[in-house]
N, C-alpha and C. Protein backbone atom coordinates (compact mmCIF):
# COMPACT_ATOMS: atom_id res chain seq x y z
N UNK A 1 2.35 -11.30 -12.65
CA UNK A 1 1.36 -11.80 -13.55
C UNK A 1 1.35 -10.99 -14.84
N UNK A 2 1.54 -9.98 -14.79
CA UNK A 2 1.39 -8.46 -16.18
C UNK A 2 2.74 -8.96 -16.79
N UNK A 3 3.65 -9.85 -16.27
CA UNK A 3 4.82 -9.86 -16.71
C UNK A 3 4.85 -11.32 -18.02
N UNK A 4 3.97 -12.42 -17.59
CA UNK A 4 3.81 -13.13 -17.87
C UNK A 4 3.73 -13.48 -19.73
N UNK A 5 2.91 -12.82 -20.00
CA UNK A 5 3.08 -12.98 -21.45
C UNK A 5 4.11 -12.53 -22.24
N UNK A 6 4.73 -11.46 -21.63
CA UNK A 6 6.23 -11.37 -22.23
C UNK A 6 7.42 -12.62 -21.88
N UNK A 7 7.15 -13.31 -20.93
CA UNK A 7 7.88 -14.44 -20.72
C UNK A 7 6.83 -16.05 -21.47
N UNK A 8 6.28 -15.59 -22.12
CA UNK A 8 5.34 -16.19 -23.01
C UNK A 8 4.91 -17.52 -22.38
N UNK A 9 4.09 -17.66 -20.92
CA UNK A 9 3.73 -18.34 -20.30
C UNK A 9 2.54 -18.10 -21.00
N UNK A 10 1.53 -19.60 -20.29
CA UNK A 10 0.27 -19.86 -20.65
C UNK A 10 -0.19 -19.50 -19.02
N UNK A 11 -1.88 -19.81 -19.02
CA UNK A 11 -2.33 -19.93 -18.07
C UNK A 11 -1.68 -20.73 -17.17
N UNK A 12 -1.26 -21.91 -17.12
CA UNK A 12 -0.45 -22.86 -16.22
C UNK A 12 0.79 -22.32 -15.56
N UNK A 13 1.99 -21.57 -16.80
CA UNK A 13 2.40 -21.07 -16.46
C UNK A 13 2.67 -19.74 -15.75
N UNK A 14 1.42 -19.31 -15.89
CA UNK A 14 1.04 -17.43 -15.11
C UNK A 14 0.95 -18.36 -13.82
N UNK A 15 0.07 -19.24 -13.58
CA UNK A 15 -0.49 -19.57 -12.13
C UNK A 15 0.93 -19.94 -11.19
N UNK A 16 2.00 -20.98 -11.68
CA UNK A 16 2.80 -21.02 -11.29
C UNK A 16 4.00 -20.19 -10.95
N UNK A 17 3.74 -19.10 -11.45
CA UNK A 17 4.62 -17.69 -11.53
C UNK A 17 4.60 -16.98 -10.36
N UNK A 18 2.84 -17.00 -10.36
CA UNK A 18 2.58 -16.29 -9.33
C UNK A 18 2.54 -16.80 -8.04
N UNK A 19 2.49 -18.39 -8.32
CA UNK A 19 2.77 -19.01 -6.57
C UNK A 19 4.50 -18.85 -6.19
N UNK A 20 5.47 -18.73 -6.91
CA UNK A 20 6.58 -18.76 -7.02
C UNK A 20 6.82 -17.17 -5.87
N UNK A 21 5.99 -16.60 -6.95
CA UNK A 21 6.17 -14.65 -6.30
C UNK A 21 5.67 -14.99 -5.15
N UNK A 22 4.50 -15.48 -4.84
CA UNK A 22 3.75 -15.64 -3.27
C UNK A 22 4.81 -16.08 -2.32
N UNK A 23 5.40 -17.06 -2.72
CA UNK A 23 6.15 -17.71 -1.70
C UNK A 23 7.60 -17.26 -1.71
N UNK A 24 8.30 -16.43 -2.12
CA UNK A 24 9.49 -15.61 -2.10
C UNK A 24 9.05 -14.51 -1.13
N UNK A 25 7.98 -13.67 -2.00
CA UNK A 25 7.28 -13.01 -0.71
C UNK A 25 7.02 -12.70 1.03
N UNK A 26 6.46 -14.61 0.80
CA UNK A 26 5.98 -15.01 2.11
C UNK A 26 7.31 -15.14 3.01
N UNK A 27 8.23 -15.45 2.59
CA UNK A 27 9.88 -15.64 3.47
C UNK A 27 10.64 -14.04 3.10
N UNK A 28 10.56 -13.45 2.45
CA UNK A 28 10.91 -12.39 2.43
C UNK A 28 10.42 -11.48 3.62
N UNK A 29 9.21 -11.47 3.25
CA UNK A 29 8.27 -10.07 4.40
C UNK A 29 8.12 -10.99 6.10
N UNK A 30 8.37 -12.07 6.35
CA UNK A 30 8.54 -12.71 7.31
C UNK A 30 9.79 -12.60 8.17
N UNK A 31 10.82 -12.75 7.11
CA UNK A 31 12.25 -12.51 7.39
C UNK A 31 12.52 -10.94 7.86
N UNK A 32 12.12 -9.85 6.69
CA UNK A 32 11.82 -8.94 7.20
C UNK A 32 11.25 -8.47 8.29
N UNK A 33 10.03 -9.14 8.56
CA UNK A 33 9.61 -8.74 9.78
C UNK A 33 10.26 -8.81 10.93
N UNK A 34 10.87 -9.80 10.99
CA UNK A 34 12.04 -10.81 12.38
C UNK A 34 13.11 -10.28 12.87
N UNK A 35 13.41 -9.51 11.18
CA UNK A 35 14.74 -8.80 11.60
C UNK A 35 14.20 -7.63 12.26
N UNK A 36 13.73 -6.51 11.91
CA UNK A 36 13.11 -5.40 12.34
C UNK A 36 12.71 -5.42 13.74
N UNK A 37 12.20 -6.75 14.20
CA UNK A 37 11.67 -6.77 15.54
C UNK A 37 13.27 -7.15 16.41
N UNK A 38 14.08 -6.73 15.98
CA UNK A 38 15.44 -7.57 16.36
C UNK A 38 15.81 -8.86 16.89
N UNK A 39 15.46 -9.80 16.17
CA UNK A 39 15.82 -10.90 17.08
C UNK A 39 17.24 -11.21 16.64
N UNK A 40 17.68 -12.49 17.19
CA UNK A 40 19.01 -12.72 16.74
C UNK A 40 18.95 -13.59 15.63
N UNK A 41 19.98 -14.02 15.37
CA UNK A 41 20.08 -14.39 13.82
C UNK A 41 19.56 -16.14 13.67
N UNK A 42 19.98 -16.38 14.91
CA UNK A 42 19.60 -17.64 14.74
C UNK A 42 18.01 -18.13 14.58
N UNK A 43 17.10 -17.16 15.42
CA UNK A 43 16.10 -16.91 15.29
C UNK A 43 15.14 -16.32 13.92
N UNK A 44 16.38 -15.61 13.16
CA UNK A 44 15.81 -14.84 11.93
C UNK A 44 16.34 -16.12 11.00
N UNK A 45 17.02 -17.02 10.88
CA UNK A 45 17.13 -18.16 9.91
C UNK A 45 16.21 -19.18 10.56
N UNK A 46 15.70 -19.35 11.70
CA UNK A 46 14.46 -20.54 11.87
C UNK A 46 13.65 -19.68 11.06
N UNK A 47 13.18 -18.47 11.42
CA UNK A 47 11.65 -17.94 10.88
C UNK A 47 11.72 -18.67 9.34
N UNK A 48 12.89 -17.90 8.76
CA UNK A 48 13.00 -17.94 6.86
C UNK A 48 12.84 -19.24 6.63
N UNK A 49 13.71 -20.23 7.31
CA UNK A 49 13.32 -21.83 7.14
C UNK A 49 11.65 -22.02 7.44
N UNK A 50 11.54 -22.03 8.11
CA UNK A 50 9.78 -22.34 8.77
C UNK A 50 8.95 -21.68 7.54
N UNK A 51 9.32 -20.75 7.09
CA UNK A 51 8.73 -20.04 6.54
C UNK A 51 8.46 -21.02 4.70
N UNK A 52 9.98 -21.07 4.59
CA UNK A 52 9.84 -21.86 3.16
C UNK A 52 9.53 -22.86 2.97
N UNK A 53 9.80 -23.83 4.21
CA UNK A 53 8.75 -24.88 4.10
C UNK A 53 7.27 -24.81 4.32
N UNK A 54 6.61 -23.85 4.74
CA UNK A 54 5.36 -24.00 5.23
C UNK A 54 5.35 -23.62 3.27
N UNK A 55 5.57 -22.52 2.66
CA UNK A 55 5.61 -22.20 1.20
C UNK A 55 5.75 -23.73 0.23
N UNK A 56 6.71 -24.25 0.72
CA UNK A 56 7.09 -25.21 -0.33
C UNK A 56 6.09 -26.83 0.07
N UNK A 57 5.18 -26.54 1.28
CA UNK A 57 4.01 -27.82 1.45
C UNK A 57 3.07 -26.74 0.25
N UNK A 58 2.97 -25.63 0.86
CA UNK A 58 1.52 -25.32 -0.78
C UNK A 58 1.79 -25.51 -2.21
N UNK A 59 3.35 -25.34 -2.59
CA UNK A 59 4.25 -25.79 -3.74
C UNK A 59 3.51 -27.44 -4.34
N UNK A 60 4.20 -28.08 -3.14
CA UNK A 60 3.85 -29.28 -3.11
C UNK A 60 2.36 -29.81 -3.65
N UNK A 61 1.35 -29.13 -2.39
CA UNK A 61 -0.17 -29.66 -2.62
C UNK A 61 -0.83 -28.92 -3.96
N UNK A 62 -0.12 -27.69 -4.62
CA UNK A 62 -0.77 -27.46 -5.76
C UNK A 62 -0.48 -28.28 -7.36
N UNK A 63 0.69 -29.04 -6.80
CA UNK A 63 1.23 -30.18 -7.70
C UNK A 63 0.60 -31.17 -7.90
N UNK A 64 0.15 -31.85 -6.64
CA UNK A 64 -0.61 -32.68 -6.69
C UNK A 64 -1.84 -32.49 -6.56
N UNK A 65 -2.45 -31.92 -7.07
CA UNK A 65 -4.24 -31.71 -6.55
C UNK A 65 -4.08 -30.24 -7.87
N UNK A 66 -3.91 -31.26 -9.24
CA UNK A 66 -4.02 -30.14 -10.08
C UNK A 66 -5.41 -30.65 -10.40
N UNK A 67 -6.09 -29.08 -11.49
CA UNK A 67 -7.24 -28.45 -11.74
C UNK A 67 -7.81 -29.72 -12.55
């Protein structure tokens, strides 16, 4: 978000920035987690999938159900 006005976003664009960061995040530290707990791989690519879609339905519903 602090980054934002140097990439000379508006409010619309800060908000979308930061759902972008949320949801890289959210499959990142998930993925992370999966691996660490060792599972196998096939298991650590369902989580990251599961993961980006559950991210990319809030993608979705903040598209449609704007302010």
């Amino acid at each position: 978000m602090a980054v934002s006005p140097f990439l000379g976003l508006g409010p619309g664009g800060t908000a979308w920035l930061g759902l972008a960061v949320a949801l890289v995040e959210q499959v990142g530290w998930a993925t992370a987690a999966i691996v660490r707990a060792g599972a196998p791989r096939r298991v650590v690519a369902a989580t990251g999938v599961v993961n980006l879609l559950l991210g990319l339905v809030i993608v979705a519903a903040k598209a449609v159900i704007q302010h």
